[in-house]
Protein backbone atom coordinates (compact mmCIF):
# COMPACT_ATOMS: atom_id res chain seq x y z
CA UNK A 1 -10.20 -24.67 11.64
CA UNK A 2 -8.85 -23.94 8.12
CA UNK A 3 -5.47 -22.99 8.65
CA UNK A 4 -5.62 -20.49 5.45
CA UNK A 5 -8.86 -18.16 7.39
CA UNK A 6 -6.07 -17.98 10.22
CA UNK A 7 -4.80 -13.97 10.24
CA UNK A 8 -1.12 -14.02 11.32
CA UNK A 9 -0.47 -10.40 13.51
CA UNK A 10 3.23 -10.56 13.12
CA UNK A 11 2.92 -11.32 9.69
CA UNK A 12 0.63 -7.73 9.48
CA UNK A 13 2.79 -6.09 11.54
CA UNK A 14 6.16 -6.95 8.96
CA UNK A 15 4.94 -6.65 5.91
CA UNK A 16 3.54 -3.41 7.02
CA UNK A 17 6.62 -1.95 8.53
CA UNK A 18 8.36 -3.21 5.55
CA UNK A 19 6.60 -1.06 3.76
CA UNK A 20 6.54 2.08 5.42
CA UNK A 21 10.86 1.72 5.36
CA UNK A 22 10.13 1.50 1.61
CA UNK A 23 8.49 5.27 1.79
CA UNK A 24 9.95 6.11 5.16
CA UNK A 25 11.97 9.26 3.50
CA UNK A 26 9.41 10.54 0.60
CA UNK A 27 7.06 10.65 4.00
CA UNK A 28 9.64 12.17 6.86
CA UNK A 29 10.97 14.47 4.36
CA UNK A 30 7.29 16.25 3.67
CA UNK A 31 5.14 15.32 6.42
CA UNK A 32 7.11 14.42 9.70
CA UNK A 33 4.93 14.37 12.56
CA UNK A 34 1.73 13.63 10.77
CA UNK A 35 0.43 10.15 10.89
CA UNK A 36 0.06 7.56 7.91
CA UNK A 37 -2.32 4.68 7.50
CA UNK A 38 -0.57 2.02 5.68
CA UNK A 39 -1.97 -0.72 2.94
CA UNK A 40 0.73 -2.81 2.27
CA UNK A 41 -1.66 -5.15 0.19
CA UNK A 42 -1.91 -2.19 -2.62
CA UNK A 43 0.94 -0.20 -1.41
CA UNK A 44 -1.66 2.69 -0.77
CA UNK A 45 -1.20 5.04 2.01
CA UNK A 46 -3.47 7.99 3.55
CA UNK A 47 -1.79 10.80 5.79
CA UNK A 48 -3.78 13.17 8.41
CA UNK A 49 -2.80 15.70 10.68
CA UNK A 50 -4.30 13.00 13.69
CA UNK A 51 -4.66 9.44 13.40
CA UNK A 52 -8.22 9.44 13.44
CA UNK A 53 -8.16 11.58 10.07
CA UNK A 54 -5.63 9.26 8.82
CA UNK A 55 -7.77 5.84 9.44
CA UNK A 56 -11.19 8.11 8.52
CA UNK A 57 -9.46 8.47 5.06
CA UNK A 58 -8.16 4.92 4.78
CA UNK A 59 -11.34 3.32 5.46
CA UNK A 60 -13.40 5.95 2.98
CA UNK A 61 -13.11 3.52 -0.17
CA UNK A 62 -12.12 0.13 1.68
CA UNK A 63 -14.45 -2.92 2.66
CA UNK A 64 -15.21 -2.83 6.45
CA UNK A 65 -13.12 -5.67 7.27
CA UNK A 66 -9.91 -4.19 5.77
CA UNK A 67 -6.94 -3.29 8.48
CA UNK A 68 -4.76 -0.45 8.74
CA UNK A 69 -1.02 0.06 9.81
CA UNK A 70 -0.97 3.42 11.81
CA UNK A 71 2.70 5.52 12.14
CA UNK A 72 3.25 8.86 13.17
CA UNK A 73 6.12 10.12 10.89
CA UNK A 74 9.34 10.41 12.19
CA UNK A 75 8.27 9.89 15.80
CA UNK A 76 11.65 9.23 17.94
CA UNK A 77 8.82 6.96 20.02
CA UNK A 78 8.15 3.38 18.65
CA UNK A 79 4.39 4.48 18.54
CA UNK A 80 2.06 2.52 15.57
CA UNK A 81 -1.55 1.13 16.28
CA UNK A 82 -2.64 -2.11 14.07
CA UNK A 83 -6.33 -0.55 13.32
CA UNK A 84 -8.59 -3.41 13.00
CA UNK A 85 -11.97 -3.55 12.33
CA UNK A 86 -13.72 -7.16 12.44
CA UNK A 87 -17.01 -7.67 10.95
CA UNK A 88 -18.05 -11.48 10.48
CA UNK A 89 -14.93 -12.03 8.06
CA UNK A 90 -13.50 -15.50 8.47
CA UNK A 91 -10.21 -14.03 7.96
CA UNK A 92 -9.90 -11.60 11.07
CA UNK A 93 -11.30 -14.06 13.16
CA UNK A 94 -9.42 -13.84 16.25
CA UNK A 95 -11.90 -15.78 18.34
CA UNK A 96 -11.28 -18.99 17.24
CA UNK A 97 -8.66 -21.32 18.33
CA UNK A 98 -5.59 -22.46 16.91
């Protein structure tokens, strides 16, 4: 396996919350308890009153195989969902092995 078509969770999962702390007030200040699918890649973001609206708006304009980092603003709870959506991308493929 090519070591660069190997997608790295933890790696997702950082960058992701890394950005969220970067917008973590702007959002809590005017939209606590809604949720927020994050882009870290473009440093785009899409809010919805669920997280279904938030991911529905996310994914309007993106390729298929593009993934999501889902918060719910200012939760006390450490809730957030990696959305991922696989289709046939050698990237997101979690079925092979290391």
């Amino acid at each position: 396996m090519n070591n660069e078509n190997q997608f790295d969770m933890e790696e997702f999962g950082r960058k992701s919350e890394e950005y969220y702390n970067q917008i973590k007030a702007t959002l809590e200040n005017k939209y606590k308890g809604k949720y927020v699918a994050l882009d870290f890649e473009t440093k785009k973001y899409w809010l919805g009153e669920t997280a279904t609206e938030a991911l529905t708006k996310a994914r309007e304009n993106s390729p298929p195989q593009k993934l999501f980092y889902l918060i719910q603003i200012g939760s006390p709870a450490p809730f957030n969902i990696q959305s991922i959506t696989i289709r046939q991308h050698p990237k997101y493929d979690f079925a092979r092995s290391h």
